[in-house]
PDB file of N, CA and C in Angstrom:
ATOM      1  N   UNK A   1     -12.650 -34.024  27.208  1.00  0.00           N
ATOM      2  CA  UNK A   1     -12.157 -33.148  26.173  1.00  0.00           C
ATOM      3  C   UNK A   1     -10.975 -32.356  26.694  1.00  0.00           C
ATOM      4  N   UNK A   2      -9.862 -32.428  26.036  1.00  0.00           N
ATOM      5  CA  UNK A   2      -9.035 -31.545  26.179  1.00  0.00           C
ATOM      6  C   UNK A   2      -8.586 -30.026  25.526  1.00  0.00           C
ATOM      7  N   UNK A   3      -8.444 -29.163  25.628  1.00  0.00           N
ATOM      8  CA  UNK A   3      -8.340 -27.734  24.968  1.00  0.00           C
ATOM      9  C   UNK A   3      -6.970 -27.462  24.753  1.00  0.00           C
ATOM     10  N   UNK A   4      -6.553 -27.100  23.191  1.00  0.00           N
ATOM     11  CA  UNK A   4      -5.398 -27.083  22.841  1.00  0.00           C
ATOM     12  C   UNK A   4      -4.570 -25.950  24.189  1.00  0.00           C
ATOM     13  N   UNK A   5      -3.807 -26.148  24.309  1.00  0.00           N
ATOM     14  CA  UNK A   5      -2.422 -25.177  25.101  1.00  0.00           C
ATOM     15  C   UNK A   5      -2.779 -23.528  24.563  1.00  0.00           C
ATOM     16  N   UNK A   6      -2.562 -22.883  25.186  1.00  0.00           N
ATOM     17  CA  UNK A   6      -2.920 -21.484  24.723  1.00  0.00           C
ATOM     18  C   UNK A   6      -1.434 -21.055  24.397  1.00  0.00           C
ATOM     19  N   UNK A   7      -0.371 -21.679  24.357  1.00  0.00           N
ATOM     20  CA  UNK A   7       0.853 -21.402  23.832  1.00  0.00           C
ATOM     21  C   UNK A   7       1.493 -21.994  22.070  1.00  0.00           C
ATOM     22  N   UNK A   8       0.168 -23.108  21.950  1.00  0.00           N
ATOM     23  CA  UNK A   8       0.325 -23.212  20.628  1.00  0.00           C
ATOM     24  C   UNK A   8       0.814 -22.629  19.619  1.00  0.00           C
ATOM     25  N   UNK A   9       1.812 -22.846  18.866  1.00  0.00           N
ATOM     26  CA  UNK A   9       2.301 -21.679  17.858  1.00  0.00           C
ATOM     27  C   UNK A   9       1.346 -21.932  16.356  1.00  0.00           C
ATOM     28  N   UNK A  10       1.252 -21.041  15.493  1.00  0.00           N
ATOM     29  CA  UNK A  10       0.073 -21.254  14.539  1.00  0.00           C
ATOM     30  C   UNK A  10       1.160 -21.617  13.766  1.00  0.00           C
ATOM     31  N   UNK A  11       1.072 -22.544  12.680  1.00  0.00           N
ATOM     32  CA  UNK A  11       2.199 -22.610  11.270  1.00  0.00           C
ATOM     33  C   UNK A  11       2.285 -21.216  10.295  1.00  0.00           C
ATOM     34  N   UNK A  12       3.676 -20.545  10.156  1.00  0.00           N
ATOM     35  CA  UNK A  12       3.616 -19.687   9.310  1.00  0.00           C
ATOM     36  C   UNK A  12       3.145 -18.572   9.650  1.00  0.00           C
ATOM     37  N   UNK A  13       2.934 -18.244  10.973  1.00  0.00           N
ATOM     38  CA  UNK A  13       2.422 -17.128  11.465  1.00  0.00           C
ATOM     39  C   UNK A  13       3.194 -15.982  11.092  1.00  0.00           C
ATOM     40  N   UNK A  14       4.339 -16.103  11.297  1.00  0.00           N
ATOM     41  CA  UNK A  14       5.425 -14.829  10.983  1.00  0.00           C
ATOM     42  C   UNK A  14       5.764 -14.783   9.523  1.00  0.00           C
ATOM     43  N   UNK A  15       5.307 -15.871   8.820  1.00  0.00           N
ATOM     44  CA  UNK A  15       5.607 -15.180   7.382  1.00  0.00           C
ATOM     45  C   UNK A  15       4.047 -15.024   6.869  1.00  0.00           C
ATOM     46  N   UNK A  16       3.231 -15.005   7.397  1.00  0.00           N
ATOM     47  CA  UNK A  16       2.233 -14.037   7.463  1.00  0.00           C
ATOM     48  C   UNK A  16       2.370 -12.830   7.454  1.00  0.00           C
ATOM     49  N   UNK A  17       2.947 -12.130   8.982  1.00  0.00           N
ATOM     50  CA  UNK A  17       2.997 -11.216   9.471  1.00  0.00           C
ATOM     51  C   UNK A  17       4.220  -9.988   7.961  1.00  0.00           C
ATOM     52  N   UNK A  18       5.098 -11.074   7.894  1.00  0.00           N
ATOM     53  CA  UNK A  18       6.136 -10.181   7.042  1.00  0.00           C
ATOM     54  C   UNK A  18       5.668 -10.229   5.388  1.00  0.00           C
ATOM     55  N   UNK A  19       4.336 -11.252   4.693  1.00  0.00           N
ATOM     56  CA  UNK A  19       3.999 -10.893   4.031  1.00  0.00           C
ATOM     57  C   UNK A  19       3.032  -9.818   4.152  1.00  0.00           C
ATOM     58  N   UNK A  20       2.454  -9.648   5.137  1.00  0.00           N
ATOM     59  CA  UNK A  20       1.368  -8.012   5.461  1.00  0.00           C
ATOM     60  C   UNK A  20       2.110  -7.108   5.795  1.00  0.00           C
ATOM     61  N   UNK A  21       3.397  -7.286   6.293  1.00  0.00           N
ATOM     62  CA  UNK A  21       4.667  -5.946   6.059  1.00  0.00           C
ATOM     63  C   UNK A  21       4.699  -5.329   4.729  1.00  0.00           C
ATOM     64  N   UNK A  22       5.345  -6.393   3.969  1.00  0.00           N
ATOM     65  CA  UNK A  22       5.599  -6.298   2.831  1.00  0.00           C
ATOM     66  C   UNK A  22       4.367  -5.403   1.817  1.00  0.00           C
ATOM     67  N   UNK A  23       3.556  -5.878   2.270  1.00  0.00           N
ATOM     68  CA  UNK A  23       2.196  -5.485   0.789  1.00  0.00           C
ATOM     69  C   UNK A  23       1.764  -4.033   1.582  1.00  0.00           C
ATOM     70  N   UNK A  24       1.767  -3.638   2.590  1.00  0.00           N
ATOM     71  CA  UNK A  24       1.413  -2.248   3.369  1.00  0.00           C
ATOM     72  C   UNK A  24       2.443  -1.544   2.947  1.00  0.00           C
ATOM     73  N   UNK A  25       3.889  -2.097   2.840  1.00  0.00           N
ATOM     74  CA  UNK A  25       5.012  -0.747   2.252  1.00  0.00           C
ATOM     75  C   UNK A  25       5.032  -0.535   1.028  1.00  0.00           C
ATOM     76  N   UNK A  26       4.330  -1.681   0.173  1.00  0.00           N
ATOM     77  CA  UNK A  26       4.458  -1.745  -1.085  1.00  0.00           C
ATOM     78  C   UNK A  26       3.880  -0.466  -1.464  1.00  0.00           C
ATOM     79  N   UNK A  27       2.431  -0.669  -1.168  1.00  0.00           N
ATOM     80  CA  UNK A  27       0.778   0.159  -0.778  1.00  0.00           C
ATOM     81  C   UNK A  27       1.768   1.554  -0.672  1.00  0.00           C
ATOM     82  N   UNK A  28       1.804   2.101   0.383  1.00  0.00           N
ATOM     83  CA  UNK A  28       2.459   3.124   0.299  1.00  0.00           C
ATOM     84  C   UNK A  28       3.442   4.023  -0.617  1.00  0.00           C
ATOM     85  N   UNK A  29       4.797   3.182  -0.866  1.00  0.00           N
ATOM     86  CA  UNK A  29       5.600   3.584  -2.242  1.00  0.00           C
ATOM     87  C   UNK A  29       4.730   3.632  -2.925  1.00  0.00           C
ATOM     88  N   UNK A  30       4.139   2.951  -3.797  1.00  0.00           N
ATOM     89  CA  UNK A  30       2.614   3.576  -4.600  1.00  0.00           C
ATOM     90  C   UNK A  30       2.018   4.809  -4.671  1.00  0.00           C
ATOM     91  N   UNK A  31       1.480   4.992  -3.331  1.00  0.00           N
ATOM     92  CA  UNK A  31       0.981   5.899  -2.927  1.00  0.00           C
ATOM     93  C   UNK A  31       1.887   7.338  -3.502  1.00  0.00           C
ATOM     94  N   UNK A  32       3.131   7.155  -2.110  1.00  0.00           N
ATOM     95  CA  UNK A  32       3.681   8.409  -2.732  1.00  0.00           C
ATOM     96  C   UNK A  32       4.487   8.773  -4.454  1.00  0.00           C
ATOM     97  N   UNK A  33       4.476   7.366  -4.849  1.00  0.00           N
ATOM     98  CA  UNK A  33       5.036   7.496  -5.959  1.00  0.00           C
ATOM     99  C   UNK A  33       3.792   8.343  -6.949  1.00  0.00           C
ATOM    100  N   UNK A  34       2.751   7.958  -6.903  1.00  0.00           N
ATOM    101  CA  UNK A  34       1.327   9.081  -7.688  1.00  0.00           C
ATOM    102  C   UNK A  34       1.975  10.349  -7.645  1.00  0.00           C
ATOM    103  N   UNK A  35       1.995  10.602  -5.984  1.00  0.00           N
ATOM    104  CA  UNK A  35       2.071  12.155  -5.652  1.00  0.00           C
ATOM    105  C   UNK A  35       3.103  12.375  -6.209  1.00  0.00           C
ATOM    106  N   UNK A  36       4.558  11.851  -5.929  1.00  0.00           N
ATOM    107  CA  UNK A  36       5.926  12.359  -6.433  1.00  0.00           C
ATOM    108  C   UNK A  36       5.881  12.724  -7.819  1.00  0.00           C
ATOM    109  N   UNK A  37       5.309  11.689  -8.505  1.00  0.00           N
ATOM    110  CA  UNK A  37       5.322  12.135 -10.399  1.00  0.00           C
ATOM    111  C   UNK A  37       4.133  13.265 -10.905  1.00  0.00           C
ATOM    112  N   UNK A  38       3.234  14.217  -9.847  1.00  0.00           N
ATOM    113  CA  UNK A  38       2.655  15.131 -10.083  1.00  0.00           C
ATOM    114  C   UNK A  38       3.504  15.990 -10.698  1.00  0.00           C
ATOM    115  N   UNK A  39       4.375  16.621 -10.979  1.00  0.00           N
ATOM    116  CA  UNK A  39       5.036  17.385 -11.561  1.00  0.00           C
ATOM    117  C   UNK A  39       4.921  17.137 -13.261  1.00  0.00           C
ATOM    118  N   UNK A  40       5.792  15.565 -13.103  1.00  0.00           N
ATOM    119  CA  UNK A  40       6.040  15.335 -14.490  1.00  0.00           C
ATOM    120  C   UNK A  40       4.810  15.251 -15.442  1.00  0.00           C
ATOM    121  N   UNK A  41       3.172  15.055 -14.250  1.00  0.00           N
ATOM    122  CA  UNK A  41       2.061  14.690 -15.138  1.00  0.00           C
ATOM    123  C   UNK A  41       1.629  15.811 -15.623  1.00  0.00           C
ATOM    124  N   UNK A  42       1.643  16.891 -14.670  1.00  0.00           N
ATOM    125  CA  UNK A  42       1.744  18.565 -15.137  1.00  0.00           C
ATOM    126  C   UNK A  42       1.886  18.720 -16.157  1.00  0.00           C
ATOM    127  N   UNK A  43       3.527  18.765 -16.796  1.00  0.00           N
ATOM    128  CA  UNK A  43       4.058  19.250 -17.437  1.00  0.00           C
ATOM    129  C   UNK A  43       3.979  18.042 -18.783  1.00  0.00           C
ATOM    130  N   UNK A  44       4.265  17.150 -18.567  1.00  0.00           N
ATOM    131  CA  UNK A  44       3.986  16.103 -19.731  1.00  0.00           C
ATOM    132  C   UNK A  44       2.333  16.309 -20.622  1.00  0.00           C
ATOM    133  N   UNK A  45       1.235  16.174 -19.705  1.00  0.00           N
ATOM    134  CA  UNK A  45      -0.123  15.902 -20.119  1.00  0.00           C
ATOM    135  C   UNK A  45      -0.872  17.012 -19.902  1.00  0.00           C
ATOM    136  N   UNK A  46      -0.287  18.926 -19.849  1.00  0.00           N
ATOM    137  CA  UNK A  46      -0.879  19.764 -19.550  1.00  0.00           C
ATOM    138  C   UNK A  46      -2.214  19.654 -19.053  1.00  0.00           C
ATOM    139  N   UNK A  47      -1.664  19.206 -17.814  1.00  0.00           N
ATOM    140  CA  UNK A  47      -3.168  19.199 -17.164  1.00  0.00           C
ATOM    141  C   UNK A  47      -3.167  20.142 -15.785  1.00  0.00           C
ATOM    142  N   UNK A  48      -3.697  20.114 -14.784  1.00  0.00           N
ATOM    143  CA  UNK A  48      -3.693  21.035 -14.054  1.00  0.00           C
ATOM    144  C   UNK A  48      -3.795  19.874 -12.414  1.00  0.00           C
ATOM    145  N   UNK A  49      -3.488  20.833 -11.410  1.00  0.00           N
ATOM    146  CA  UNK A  49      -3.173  20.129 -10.256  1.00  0.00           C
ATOM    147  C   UNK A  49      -4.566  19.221  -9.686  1.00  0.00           C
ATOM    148  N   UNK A  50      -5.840  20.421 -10.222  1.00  0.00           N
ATOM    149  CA  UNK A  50      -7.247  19.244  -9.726  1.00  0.00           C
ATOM    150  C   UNK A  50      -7.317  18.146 -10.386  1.00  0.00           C
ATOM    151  N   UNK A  51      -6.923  18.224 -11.321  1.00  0.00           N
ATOM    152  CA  UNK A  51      -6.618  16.726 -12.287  1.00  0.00           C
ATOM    153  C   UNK A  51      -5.952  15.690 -11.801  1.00  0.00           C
ATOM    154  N   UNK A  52      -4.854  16.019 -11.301  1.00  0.00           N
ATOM    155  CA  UNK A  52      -3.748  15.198 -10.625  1.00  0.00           C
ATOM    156  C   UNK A  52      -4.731  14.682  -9.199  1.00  0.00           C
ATOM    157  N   UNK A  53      -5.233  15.982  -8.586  1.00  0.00           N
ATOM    158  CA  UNK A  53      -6.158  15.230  -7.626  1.00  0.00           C
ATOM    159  C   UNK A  53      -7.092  14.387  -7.649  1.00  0.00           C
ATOM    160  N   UNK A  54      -7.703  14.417  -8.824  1.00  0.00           N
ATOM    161  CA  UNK A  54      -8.618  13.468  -8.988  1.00  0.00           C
ATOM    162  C   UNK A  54      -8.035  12.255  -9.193  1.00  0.00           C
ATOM    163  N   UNK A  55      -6.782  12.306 -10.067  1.00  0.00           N
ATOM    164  CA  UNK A  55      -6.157  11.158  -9.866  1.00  0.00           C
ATOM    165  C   UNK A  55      -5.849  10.048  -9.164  1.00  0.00           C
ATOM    166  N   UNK A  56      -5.058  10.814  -8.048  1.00  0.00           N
ATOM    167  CA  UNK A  56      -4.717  10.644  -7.226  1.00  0.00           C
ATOM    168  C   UNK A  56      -5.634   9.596  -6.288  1.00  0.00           C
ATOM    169  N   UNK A  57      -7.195  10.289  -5.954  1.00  0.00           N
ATOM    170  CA  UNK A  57      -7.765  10.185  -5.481  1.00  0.00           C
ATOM    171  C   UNK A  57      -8.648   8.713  -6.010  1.00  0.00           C
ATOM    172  N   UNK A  58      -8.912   8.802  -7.541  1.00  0.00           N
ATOM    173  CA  UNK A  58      -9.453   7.204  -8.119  1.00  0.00           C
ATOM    174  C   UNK A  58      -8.790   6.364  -8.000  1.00  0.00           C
ATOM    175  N   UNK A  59      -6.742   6.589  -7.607  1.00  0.00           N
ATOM    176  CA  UNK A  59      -5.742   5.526  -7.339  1.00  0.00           C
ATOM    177  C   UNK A  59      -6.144   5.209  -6.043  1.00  0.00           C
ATOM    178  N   UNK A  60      -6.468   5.466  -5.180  1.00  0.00           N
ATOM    179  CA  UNK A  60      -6.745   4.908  -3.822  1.00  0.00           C
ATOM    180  C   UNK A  60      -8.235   4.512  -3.599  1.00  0.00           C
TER     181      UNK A  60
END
């Protein structure tokens, strides 16, 4: 029996890697985009900031 090379390269490994870049920054802009439009949800949907937190908080 022989055992593959431990230098083997996997297929597509790096566009792996830059599609799990991609979807983690996405994830984030998301993220802060919730928080950033707290203002406008304020003032648009008179609601109050624990509101927004709860929001916030069922988005994640």
């Amino acid at each position: 029996m022989t055992a593959a090379p431990a230098t083997a390269k996997l297929p597509g490994r790096w566009m792996v890697l830059w599609m799990l870049v991609v979807v983690r920054v996405a994830m984030g802009y998301q993220f802060q985009a919730a928080a950033s439009a707290a203002p406008w949800l304020i003032s648009e949907f008179d609601i109050d900031y624990a509101t927004v937190g709860s929001l916030v908080g069922f988005y994640t």
